[in-house]
PDB file of N, CA and C in Angstrom:
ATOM      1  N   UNK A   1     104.259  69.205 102.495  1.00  0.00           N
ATOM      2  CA  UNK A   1     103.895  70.050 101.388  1.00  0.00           C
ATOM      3  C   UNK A   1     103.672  69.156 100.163  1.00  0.00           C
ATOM      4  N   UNK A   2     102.849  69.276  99.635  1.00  0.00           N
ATOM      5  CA  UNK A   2     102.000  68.242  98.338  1.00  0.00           C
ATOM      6  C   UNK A   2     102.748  68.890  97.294  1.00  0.00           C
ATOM      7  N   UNK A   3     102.997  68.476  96.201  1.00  0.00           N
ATOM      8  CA  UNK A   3     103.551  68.440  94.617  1.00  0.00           C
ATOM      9  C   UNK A   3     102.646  69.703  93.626  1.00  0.00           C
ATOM     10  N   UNK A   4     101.391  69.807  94.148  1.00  0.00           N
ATOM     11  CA  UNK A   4     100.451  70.910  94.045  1.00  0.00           C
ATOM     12  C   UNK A   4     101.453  72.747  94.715  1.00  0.00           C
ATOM     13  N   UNK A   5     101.661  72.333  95.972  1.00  0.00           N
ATOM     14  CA  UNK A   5     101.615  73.196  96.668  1.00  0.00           C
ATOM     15  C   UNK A   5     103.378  74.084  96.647  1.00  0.00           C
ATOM     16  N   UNK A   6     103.703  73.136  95.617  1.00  0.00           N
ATOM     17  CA  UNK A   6     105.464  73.287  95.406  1.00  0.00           C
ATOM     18  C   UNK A   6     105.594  73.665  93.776  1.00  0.00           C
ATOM     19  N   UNK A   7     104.575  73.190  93.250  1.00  0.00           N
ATOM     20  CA  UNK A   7     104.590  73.927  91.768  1.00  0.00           C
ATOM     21  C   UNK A   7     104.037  75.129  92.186  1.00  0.00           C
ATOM     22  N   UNK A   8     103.063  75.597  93.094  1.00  0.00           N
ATOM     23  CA  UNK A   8     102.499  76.936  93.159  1.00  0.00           C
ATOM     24  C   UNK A   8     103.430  77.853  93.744  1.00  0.00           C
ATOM     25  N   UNK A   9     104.403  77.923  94.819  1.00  0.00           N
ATOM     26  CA  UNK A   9     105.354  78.297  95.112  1.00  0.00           C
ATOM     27  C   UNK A   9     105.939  78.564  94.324  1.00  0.00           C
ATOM     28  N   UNK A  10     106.851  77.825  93.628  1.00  0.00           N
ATOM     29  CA  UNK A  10     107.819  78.053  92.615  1.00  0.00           C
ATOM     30  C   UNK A  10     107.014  78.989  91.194  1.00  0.00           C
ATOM     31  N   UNK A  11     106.043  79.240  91.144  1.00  0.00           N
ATOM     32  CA  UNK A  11     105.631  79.660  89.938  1.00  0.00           C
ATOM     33  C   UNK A  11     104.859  81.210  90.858  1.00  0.00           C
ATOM     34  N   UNK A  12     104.704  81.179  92.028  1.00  0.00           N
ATOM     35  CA  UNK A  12     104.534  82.740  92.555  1.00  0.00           C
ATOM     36  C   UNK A  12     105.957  83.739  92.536  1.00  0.00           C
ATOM     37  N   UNK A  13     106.862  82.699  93.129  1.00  0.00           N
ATOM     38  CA  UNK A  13     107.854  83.260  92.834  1.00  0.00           C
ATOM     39  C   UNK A  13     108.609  83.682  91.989  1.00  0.00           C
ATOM     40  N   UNK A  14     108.276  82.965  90.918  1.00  0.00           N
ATOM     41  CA  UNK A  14     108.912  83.056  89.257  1.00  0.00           C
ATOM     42  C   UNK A  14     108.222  84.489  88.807  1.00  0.00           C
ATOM     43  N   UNK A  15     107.404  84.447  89.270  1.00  0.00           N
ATOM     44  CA  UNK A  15     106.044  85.680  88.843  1.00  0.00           C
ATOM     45  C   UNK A  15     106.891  87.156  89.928  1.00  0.00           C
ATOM     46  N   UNK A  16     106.869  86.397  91.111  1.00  0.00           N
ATOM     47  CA  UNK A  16     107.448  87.946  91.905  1.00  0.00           C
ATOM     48  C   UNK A  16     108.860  88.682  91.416  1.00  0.00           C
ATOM     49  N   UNK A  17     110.058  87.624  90.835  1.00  0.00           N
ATOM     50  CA  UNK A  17     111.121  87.668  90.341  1.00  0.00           C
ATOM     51  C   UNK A  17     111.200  88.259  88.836  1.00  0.00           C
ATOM     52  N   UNK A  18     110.192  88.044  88.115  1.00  0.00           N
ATOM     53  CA  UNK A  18     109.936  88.755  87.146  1.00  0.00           C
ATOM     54  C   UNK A  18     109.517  89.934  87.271  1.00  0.00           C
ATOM     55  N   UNK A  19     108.467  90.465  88.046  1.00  0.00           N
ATOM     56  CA  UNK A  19     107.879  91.835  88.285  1.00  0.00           C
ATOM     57  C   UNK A  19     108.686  92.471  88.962  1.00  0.00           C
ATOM     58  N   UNK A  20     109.455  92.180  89.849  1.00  0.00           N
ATOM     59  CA  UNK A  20     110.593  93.276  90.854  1.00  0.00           C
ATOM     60  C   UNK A  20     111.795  93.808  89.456  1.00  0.00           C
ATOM     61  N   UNK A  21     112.540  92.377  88.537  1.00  0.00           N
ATOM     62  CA  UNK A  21     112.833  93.415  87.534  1.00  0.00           C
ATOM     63  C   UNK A  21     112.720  94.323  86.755  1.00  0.00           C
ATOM     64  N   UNK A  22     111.233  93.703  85.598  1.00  0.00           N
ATOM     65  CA  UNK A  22     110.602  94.261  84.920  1.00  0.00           C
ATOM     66  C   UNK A  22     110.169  96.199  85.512  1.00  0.00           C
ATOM     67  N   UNK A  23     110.459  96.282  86.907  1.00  0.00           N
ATOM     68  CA  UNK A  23     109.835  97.700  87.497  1.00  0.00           C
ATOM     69  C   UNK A  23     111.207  97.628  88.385  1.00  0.00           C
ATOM     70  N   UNK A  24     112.362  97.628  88.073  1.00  0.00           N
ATOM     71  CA  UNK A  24     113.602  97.951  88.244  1.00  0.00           C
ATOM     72  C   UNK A  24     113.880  98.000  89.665  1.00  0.00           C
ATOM     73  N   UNK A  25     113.419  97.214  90.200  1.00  0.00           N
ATOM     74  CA  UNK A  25     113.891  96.582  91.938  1.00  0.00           C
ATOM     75  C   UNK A  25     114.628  95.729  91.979  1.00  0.00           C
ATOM     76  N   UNK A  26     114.831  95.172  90.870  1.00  0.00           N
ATOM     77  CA  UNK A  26     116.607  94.288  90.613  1.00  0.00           C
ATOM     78  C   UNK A  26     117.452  94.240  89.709  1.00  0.00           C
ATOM     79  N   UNK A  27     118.310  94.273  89.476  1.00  0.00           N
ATOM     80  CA  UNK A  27     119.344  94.553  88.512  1.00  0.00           C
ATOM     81  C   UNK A  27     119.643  93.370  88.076  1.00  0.00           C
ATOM     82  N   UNK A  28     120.254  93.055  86.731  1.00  0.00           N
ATOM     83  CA  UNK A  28     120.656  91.911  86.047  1.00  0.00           C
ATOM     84  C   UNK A  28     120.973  90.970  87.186  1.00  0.00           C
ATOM     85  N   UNK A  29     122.326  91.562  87.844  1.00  0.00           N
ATOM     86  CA  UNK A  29     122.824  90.274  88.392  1.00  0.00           C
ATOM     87  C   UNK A  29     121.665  89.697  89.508  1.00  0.00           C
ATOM     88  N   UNK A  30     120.874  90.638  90.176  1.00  0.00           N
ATOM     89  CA  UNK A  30     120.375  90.008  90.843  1.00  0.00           C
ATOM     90  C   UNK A  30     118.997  89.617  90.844  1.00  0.00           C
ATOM     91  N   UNK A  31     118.471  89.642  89.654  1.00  0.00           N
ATOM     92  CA  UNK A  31     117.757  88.637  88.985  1.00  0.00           C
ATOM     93  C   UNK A  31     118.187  87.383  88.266  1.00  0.00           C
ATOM     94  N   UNK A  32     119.557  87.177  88.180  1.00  0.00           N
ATOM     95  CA  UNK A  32     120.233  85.768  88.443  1.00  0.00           C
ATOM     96  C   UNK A  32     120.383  85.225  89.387  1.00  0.00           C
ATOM     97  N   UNK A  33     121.104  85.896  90.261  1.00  0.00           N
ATOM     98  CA  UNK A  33     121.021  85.293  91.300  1.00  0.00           C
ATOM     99  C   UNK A  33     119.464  85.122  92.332  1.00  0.00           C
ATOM    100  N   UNK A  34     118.430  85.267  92.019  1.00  0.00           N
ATOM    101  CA  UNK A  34     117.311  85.238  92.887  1.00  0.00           C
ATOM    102  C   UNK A  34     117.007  83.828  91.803  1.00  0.00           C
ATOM    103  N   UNK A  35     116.840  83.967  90.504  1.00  0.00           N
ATOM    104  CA  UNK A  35     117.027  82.602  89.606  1.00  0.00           C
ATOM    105  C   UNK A  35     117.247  81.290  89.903  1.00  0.00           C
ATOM    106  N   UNK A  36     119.063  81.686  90.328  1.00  0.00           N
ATOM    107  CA  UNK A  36     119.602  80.313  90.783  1.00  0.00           C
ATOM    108  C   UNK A  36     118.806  80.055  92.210  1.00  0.00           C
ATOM    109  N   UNK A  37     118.706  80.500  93.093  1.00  0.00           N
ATOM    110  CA  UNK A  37     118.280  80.419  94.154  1.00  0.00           C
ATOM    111  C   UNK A  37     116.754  79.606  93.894  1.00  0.00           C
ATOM    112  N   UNK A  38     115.986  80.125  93.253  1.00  0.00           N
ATOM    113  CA  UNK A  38     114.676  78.957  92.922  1.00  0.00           C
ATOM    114  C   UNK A  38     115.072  78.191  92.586  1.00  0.00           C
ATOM    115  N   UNK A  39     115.807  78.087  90.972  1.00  0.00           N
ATOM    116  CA  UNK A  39     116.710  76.566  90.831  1.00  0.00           C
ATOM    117  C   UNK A  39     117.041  75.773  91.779  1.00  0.00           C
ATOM    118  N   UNK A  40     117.854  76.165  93.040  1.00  0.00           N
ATOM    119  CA  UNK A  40     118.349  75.740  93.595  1.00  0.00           C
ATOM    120  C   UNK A  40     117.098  74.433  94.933  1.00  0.00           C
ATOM    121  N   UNK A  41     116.229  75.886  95.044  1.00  0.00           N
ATOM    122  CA  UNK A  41     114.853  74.836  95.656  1.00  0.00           C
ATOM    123  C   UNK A  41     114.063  74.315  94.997  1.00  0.00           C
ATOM    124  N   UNK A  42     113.641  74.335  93.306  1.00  0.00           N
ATOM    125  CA  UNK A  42     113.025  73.049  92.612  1.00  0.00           C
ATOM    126  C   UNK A  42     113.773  72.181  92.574  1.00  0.00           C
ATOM    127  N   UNK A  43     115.302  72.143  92.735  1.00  0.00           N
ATOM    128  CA  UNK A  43     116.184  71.238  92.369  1.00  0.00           C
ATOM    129  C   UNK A  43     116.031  69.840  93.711  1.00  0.00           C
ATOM    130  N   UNK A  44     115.824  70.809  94.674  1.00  0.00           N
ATOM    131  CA  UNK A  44     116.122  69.900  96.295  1.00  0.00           C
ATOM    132  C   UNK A  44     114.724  69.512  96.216  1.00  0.00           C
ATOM    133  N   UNK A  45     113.602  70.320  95.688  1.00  0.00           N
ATOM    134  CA  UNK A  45     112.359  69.649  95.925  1.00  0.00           C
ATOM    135  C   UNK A  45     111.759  68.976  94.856  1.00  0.00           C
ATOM    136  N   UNK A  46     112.338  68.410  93.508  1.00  0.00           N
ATOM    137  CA  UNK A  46     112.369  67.507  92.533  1.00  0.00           C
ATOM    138  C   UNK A  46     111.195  68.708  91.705  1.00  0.00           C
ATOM    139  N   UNK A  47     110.413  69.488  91.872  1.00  0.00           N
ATOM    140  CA  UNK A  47     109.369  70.247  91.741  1.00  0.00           C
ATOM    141  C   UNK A  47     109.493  70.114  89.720  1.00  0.00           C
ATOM    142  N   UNK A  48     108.501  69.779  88.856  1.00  0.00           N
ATOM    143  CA  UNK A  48     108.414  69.733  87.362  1.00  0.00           C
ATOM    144  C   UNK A  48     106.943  70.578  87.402  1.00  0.00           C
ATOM    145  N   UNK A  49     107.420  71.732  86.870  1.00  0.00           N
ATOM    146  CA  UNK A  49     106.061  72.691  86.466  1.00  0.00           C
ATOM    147  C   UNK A  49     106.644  72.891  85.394  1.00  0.00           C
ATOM    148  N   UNK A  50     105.097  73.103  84.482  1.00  0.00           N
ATOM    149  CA  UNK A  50     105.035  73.294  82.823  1.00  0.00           C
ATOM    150  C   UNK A  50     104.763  75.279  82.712  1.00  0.00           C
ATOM    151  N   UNK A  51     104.987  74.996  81.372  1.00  0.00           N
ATOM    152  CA  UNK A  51     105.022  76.793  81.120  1.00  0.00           C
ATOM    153  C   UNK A  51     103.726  77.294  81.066  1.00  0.00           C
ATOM    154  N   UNK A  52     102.915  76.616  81.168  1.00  0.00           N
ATOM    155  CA  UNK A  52     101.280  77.209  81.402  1.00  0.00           C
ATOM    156  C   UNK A  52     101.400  76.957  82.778  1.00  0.00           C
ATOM    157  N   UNK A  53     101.567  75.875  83.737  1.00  0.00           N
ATOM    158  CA  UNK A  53     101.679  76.022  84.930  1.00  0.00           C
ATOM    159  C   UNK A  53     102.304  77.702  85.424  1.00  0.00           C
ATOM    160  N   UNK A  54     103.615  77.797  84.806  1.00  0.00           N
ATOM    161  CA  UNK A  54     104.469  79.007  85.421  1.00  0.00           C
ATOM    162  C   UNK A  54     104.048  80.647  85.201  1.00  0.00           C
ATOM    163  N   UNK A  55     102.913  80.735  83.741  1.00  0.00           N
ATOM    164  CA  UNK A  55     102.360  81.451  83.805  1.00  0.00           C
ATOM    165  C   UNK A  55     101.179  81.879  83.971  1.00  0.00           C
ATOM    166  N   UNK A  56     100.640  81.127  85.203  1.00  0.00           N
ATOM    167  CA  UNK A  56      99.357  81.232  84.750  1.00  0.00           C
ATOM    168  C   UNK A  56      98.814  82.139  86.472  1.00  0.00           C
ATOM    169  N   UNK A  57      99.923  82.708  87.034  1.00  0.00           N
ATOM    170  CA  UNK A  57      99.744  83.352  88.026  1.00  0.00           C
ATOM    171  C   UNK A  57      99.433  84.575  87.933  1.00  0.00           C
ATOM    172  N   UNK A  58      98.596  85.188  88.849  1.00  0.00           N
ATOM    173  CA  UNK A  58      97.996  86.808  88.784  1.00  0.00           C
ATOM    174  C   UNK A  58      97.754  86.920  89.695  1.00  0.00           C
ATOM    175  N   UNK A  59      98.400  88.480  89.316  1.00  0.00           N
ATOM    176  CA  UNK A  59      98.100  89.547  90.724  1.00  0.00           C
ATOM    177  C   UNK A  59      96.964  90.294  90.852  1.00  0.00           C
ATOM    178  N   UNK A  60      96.318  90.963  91.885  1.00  0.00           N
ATOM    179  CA  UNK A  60      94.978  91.619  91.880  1.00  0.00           C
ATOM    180  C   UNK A  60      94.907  92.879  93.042  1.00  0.00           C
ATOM    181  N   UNK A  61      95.158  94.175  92.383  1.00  0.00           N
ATOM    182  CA  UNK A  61      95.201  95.328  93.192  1.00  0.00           C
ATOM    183  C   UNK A  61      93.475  95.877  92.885  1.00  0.00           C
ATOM    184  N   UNK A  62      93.431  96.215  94.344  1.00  0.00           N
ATOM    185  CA  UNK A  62      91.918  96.977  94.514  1.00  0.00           C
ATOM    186  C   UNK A  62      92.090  98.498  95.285  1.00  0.00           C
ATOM    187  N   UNK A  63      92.637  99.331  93.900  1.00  0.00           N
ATOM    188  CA  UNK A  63      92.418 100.923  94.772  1.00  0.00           C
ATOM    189  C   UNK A  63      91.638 101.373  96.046  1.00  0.00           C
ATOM    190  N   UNK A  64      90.312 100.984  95.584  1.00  0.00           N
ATOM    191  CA  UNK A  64      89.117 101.756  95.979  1.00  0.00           C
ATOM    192  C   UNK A  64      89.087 100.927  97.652  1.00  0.00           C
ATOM    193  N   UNK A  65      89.643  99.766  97.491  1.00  0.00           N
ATOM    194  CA  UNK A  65      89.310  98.887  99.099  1.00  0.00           C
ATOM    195  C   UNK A  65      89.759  99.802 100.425  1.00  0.00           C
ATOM    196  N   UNK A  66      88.522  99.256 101.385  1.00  0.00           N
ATOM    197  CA  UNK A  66      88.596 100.387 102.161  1.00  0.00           C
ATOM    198  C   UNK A  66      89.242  99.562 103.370  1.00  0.00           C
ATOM    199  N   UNK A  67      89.865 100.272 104.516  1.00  0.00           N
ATOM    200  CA  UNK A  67      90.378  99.623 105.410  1.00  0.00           C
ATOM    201  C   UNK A  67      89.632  99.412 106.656  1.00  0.00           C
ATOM    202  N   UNK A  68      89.417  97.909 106.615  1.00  0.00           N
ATOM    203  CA  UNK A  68      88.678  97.460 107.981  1.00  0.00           C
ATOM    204  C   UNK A  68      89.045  97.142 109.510  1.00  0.00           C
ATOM    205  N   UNK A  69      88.515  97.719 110.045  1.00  0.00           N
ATOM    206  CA  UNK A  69      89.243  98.051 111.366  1.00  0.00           C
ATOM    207  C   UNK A  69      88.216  96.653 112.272  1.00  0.00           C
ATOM    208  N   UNK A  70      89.573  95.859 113.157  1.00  0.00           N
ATOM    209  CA  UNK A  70      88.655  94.719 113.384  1.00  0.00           C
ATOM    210  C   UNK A  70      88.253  94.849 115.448  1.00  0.00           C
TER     211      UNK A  70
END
């Protein structure tokens, strides 16, 4: 896994960990503890992302998409 591919990780997740609180799918504590837990894998994977790096992730919902049957 490339230094690319470990800042993007860590900053999807920072993004998913924020939105599950923000829309009340986690409660204080366990939006700390999901916290430490990334801490815990930038820490083992040396991983240095900047705050434009961490926010610069987006999500993209498409109502109207239709389901393709393969």
């Amino acid at each position: 896994m490339t230094a690319k591919e470990k800042r993007e990780i860590i900053a999807k997740v920072n993004f998913c960990r924020s939105f599950l609180y923000l829309n009340d799918f986690l409660s204080d504590a366990e939006k700390e503890n999901v916290h430490h837990r990334i801490r815990k894998w930038q820490d083992k994977y040396n991983v240095v992302i900047t705050d434009a790096q961490l926010i610069s992730v987006d999500m993209t919902y498409k109502d109207d998409t239709k389901e393709v049957l393969l």
